[in-house]
Protein backbone atom coordinates (compact mmCIF):
# COMPACT_ATOMS: atom_id res chain seq x y z
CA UNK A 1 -0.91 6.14 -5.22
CA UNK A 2 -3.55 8.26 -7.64
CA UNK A 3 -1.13 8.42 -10.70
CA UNK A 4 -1.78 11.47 -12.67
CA UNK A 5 0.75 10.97 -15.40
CA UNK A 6 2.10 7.40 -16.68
CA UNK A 7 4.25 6.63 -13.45
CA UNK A 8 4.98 8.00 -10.15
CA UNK A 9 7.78 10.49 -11.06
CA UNK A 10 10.89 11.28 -8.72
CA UNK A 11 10.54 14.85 -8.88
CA UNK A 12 6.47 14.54 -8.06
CA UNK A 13 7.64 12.76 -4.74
CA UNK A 14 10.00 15.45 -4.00
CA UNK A 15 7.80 18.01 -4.53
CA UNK A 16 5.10 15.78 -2.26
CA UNK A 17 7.53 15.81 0.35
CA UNK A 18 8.86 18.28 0.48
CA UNK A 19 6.30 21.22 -1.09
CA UNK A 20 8.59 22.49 -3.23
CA UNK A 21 11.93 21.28 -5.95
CA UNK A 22 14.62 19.99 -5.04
CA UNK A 23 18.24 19.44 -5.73
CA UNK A 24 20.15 16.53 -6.08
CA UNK A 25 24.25 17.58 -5.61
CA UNK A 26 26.92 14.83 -6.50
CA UNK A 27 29.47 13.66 -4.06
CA UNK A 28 32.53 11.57 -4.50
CA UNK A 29 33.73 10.23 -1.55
CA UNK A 30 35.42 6.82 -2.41
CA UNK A 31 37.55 5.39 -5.62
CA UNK A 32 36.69 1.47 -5.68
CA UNK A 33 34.73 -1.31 -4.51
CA UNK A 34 35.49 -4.94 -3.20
CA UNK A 35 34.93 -6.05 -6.78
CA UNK A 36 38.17 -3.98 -8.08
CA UNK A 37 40.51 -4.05 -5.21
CA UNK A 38 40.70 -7.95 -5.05
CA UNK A 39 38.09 -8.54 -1.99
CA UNK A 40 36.31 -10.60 -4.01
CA UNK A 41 37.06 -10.11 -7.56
CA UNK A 42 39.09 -7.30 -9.96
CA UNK A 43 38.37 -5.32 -12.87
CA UNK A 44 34.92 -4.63 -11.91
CA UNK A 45 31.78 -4.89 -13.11
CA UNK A 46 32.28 -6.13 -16.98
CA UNK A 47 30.50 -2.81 -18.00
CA UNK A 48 31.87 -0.12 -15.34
CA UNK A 49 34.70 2.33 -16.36
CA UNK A 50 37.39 3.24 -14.59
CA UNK A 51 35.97 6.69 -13.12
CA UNK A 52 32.93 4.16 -12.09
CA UNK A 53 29.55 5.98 -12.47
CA UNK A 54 30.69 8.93 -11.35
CA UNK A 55 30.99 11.14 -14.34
CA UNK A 56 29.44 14.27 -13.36
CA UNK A 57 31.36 14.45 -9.73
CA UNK A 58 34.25 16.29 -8.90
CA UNK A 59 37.43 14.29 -7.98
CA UNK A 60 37.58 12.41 -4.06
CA UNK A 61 40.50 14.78 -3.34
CA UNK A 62 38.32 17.83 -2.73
CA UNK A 63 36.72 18.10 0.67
CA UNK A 64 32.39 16.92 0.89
CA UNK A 65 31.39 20.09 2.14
CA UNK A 66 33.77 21.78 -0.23
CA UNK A 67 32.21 19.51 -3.42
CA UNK A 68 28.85 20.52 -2.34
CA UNK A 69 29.46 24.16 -1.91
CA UNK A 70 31.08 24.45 -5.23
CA UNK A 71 27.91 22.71 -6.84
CA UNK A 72 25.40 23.88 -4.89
CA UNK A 73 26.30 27.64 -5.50
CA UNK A 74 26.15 27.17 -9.01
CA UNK A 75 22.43 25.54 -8.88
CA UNK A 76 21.09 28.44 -6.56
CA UNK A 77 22.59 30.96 -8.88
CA UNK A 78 20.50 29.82 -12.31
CA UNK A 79 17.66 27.80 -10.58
CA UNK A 80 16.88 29.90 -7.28
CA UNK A 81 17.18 26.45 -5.39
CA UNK A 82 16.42 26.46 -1.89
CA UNK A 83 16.93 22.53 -1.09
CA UNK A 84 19.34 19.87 -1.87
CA UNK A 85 20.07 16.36 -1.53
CA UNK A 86 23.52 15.46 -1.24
CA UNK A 87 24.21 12.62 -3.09
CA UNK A 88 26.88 10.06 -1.92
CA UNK A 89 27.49 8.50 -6.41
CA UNK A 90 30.61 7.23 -7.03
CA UNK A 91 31.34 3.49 -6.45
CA UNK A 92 30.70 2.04 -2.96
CA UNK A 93 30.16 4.27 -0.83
CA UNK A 94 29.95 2.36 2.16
CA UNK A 95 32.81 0.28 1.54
CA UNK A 96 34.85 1.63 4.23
CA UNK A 97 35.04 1.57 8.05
CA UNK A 98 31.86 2.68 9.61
CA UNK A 99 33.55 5.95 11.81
CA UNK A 100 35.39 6.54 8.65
CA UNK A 101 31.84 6.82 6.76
CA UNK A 102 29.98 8.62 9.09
CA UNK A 103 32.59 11.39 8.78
CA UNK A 104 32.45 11.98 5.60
CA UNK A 105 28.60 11.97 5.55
CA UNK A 106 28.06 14.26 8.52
CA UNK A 107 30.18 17.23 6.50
CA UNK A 108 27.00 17.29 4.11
CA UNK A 109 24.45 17.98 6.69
CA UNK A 110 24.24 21.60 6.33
CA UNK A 111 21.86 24.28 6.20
CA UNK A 112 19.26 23.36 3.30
CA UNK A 113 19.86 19.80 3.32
CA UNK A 114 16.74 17.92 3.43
CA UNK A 115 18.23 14.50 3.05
CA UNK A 116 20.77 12.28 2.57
CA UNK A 117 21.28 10.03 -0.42
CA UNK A 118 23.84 7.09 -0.91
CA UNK A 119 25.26 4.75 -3.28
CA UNK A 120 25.88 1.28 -2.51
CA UNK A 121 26.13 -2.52 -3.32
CA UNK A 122 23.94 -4.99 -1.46
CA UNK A 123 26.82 -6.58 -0.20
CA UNK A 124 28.41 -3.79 0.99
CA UNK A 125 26.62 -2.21 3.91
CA UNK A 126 26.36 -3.07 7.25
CA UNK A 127 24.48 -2.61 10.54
CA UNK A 128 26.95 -0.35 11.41
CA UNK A 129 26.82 2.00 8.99
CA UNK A 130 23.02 1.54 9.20
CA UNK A 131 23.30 2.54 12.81
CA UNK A 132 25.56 5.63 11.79
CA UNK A 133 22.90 6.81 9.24
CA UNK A 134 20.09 6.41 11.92
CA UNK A 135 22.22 9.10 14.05
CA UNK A 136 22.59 11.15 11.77
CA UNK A 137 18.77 11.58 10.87
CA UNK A 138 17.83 12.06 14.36
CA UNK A 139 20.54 14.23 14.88
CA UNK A 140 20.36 16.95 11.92
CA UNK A 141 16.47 15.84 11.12
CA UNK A 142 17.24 14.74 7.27
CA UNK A 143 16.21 11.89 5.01
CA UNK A 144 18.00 8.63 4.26
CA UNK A 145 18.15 7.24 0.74
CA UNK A 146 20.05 4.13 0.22
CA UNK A 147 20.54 3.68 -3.85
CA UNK A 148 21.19 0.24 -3.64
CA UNK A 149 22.60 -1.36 -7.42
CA UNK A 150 21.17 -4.39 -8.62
CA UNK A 151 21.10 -4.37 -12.23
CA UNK A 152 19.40 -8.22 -12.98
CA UNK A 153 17.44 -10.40 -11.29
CA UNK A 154 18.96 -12.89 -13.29
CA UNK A 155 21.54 -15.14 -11.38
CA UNK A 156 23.25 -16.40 -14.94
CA UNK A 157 23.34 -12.68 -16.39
CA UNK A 158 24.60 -11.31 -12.36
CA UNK A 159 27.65 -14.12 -12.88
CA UNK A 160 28.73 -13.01 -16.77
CA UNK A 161 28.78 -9.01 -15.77
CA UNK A 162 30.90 -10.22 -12.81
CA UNK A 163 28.77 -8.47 -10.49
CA UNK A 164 30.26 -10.49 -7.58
CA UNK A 165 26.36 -10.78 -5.85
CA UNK A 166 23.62 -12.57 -6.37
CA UNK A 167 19.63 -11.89 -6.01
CA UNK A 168 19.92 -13.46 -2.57
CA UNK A 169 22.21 -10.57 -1.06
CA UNK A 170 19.98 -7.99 -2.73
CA UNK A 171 16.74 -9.49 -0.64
CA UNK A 172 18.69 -9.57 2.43
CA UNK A 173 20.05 -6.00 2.33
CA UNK A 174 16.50 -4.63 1.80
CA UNK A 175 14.90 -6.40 4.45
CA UNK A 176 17.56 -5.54 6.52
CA UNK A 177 17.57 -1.85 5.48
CA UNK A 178 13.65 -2.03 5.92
CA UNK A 179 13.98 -2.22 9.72
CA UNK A 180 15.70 1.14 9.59
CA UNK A 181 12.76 2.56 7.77
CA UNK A 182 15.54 4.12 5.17
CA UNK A 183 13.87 4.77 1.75
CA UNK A 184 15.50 2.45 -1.12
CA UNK A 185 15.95 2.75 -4.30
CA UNK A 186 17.20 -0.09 -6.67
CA UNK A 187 18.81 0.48 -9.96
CA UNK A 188 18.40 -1.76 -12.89
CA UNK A 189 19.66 -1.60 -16.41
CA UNK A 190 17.09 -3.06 -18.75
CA UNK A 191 18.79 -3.99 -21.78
CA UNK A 192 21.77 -5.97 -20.27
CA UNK A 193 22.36 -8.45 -23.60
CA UNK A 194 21.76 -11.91 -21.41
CA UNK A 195 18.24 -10.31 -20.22
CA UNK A 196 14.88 -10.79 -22.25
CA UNK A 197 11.76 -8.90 -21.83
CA UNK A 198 10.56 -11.80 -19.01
CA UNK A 199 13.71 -10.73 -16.80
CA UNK A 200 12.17 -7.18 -16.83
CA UNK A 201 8.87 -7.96 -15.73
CA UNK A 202 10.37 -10.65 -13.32
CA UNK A 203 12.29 -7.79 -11.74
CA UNK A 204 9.52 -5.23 -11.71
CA UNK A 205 7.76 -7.93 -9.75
CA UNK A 206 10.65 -8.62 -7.53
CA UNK A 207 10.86 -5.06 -6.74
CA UNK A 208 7.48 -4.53 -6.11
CA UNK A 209 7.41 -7.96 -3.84
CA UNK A 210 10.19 -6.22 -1.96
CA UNK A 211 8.59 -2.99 -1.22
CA UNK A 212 11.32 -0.90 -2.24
CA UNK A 213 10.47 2.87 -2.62
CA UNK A 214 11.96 3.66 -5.95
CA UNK A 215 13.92 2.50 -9.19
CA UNK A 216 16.49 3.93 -11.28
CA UNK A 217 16.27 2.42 -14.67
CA UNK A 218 19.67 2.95 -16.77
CA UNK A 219 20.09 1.79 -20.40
CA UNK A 220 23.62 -0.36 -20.89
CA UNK A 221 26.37 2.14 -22.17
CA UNK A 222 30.00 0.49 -23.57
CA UNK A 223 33.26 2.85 -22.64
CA UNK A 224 36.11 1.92 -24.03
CA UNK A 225 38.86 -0.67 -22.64
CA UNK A 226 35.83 -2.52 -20.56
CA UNK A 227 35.72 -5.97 -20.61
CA UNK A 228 32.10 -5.53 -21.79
CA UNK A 229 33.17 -3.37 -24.74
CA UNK A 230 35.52 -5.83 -25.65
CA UNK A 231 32.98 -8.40 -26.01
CA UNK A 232 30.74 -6.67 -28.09
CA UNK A 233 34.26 -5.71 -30.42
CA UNK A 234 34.46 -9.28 -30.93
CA UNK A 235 30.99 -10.05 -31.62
CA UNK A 236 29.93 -11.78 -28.77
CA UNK A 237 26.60 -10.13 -27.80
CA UNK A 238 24.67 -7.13 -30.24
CA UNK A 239 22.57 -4.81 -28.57
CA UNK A 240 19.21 -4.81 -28.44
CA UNK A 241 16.97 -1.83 -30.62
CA UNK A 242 15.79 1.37 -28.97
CA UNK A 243 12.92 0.21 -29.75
CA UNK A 244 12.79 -2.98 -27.74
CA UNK A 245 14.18 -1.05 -24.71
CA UNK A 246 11.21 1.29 -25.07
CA UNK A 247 9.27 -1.77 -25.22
CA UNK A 248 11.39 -3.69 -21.93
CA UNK A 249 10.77 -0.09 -19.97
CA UNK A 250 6.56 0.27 -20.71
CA UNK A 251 6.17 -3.71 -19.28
CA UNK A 252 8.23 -3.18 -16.43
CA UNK A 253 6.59 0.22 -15.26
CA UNK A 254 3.23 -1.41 -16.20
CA UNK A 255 4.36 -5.08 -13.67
CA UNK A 256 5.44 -1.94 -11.00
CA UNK A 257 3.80 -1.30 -8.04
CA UNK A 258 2.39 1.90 -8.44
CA UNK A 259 3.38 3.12 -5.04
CA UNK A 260 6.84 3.47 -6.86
CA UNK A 261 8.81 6.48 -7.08
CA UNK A 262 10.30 6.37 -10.62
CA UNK A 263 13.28 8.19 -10.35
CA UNK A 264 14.36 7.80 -14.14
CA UNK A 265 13.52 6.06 -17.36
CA UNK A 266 17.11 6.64 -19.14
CA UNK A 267 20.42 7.50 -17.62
CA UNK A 268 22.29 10.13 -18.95
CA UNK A 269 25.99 9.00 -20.28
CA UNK A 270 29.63 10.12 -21.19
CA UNK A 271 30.17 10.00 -24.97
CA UNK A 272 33.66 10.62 -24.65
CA UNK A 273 35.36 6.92 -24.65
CA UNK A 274 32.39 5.41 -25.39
CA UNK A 275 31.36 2.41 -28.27
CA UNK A 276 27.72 2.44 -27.67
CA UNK A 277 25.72 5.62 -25.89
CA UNK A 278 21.54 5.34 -25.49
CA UNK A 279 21.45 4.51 -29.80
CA UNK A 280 23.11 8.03 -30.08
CA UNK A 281 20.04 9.66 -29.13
CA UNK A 282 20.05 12.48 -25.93
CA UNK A 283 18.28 10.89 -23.07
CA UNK A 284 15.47 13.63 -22.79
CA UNK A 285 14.39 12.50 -26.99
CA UNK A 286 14.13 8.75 -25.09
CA UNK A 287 12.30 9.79 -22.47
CA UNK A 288 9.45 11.43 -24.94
CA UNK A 289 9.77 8.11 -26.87
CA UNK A 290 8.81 5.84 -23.47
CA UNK A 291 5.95 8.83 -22.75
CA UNK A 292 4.46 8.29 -26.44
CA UNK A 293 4.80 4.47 -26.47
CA UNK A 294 2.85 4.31 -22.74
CA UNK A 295 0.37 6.73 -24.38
CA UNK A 296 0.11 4.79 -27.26
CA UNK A 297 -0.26 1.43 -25.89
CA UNK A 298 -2.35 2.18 -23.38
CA UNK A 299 0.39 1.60 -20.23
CA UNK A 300 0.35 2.85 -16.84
CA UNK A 301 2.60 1.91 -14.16
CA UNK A 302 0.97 -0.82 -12.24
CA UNK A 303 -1.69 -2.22 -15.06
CA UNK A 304 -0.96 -5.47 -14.20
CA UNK A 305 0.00 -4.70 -10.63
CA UNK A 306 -2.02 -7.76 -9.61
CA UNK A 307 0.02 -10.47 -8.41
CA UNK A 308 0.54 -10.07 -4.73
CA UNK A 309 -1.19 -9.92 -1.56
CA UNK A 310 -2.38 -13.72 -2.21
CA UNK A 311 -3.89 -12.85 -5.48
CA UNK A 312 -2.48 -16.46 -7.18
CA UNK A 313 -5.07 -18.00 -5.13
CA UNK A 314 -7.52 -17.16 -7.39
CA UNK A 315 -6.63 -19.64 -9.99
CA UNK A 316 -6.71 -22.69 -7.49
CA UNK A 317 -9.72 -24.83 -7.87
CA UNK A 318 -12.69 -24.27 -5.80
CA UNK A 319 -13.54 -27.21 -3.52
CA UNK A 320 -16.89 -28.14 -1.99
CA UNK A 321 -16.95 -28.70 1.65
CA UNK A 322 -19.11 -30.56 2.84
C-alpha cells in the first residue's frame, strides 16, 4: 500500500472500496458477555461500564432494522449518504446461539447495505456463527467485518484487566476467521497503565505478523463505579501523559504493516460518569496532535515495517561452505 498521508486511513479504504463514503450505523443487539454473566468471570472487564461500549446505540429493546432506520434516516438527511455499514457494537455480539445470531443480523441486510460489521471477543465466536456470516454474504452480496477486542498483548496486563483471554485465543480466532476470508479488525487501547511503549510496538508487530486488516486504537477512559476507577481512586496506577500516548500511537503505526487499514487513532468517550476522559481534550484536537507529532518526527506507518518475511536472518553469521 502507496501511503499518501501518515497511515492507511479507514475512511480511504472505504472510499477504495467502495468509490464513494460510507456510513457506519450502530446496533445493539445483546446486553453482556461470558465475562459478566458468570461463564467465566463477573463484573467485566476492570475498565468496561455497565452500558459496555455502547454509548452512542440505542437500547437492545428496539427492533435491528428499526435501530438502523431510525439512524440511518437521520445520516441521509444532513450527509446525503447513500451507503451504510451496520454495525453489530455493544458487548459480545456473538455470544448467543448461532440461529439466534443469524436472525438478528439478517434484519440489517437491506437496501444500501454494503457490509456487515461485528463486535466480538476472541473467545466468543464460533464456526457456526462463522458459517452463518458466510451465508449471509453470499446470500445478500455484503461485506463481513469481524471487530475482534484485544486490548494487550501482554499476558500479565490481559490477567489484571480481567479480560478472561489470553494472546493465545486471540491467534487462534484470527487464523480461524482467516479461512473465511472475513476482514478483521483488532482493537487495542494503548495506554493501559501495566503497558510500556515495548508492549505497543510488540503488538503492532503481532498484528502485523497476523495479517489482520485493520486496528482500532482507543485511549483508556475511567467511568465511575469500575473496578478500574476504583484503583486509580486509591492510587494504585496514574495515567500516563497525552503526550506519551501520542508518543505510544506514532511507534506503533510506524512497527504497522502498512497494508493496515487504520480505522482510528483516539476513541471518542462519555464524559458523563467519567474520572478520566482522553486528558479532557475532544478526540478530533488528539488526532491533530498524533498528525503533527508523525509530521514532526518524521513517522509513517510501516518505517520500520521490516521484521517479517525471514528478514531476522540477516543478522545470522555468514558461513563459508566449502
Amino acid at each position: 500500500m502507496t501511503l499518501s498521508r501518515k497511515y492507511y486511513s479507514y475512511s480511504d479504504f472505504l472510499k477504495r472500496r467502495y468509490g464513494e463514503k460510507v456510513y457506519k450505523i450502530p446496533i445493539s443487539i445483546s446486553g453482556t458477555c461470558p465475562n459478566r454473566d458468570g461463564n467465566l468471570s463477573v463484573g467485566g472487564c476492570t475498565f468496561c461500564g455497565e452500558e459496555g461500549a455502547g454509548h452512542e446505540t440505542l437500547s437492545s429493546s428496539i427492533p435491528v432494522l428499526k435501530q438502523f432506520d431510525q439512524n440511518s434516516e437521520y445520516i441521509k438527511r444532513k450527509y446525503n449518504a447513500k451507503k451504510f455499514i451496520p454495525y453489530f457494537q455493544d458487548f459480545t455480539n456473538t455470544y448467543m446461539d448461532a440461529e439466534e445470531f443469524k436472525e438478528k443480523i439478517v434484519q440489517a441486510c437491506v437496501t444500501d447495505v454494503v457490509g456487515i460489521s461485528i463486535s466480538t471477543r476472541p473467545d466468543c465466536i464460533g464456526i457456526e456463527h462463522l458459517q452463518v456470516l458466510k451465508e449471509i454474504k453470499e446470500k445478500h452480496n455484503i461485506d463481513i467485518y469481524i471487530e475482534l477486542g484485544l486490548q494487550s498483548v501482554n499476558y500479565k496486563t490481559l490477567k489484571k484487566i480481567n479480560r478472561g483471554h489470553t494472546l493465545a485465543e486471540f491467534i487462534d480466532c484470527v487464523r480461524m476467521i482467516k479461512e473465511f476470508e472475513f476482514d478483521i479488525c483488532a482493537h487495542m487501547i494503548l495506554n493501559l497503565p501495566w503497558d510500556d511503549m515495548e508492549d505497543c510496538i510488540e503488538g503492532a508487530k503481532i498484528l502485523s505478523a497476523l495479517k489482520v486488516d485493520g486496528v482500532k486504537l482507543h485511549a483508556l477512559y475511567l467511568e465511575e463505579k469500575t473496578k478500574m476507577a476504583q484503583q486509580f481512586t486509591a492510587g494504585e496506577f496514574k495515567m500516563i501523559s497525552l503526550e506519551e500516548y501520542i508518543e505510544r500511537v506514532g511507534k506503533f503505526l510506524a512497527y504497522l504493516s502498512p497494508d493496515i487499514v487504520i480505522h482510528r487513532l483516539i476513541g471518542r468517550a462519555p464524559e458523563e460518569n467519567t474520572l478520566f476522559v482522553n486528558w479532557n481534550r475532544s478526540w478530533w484536537v488528539i488526532k491533530d496532535m498524533i498528525d503533527a507529532h508523525l509530521e514532526a518526527e518524521s513517522l509513517y506507518q510501516g518505517k520500520y515495517f521490516d521484521y517479517l518475511g525471514g528478514k531476522a536472518v540477516r543478522n545470522l553469521p555468514k558461513t563459508e561452505i566449502k
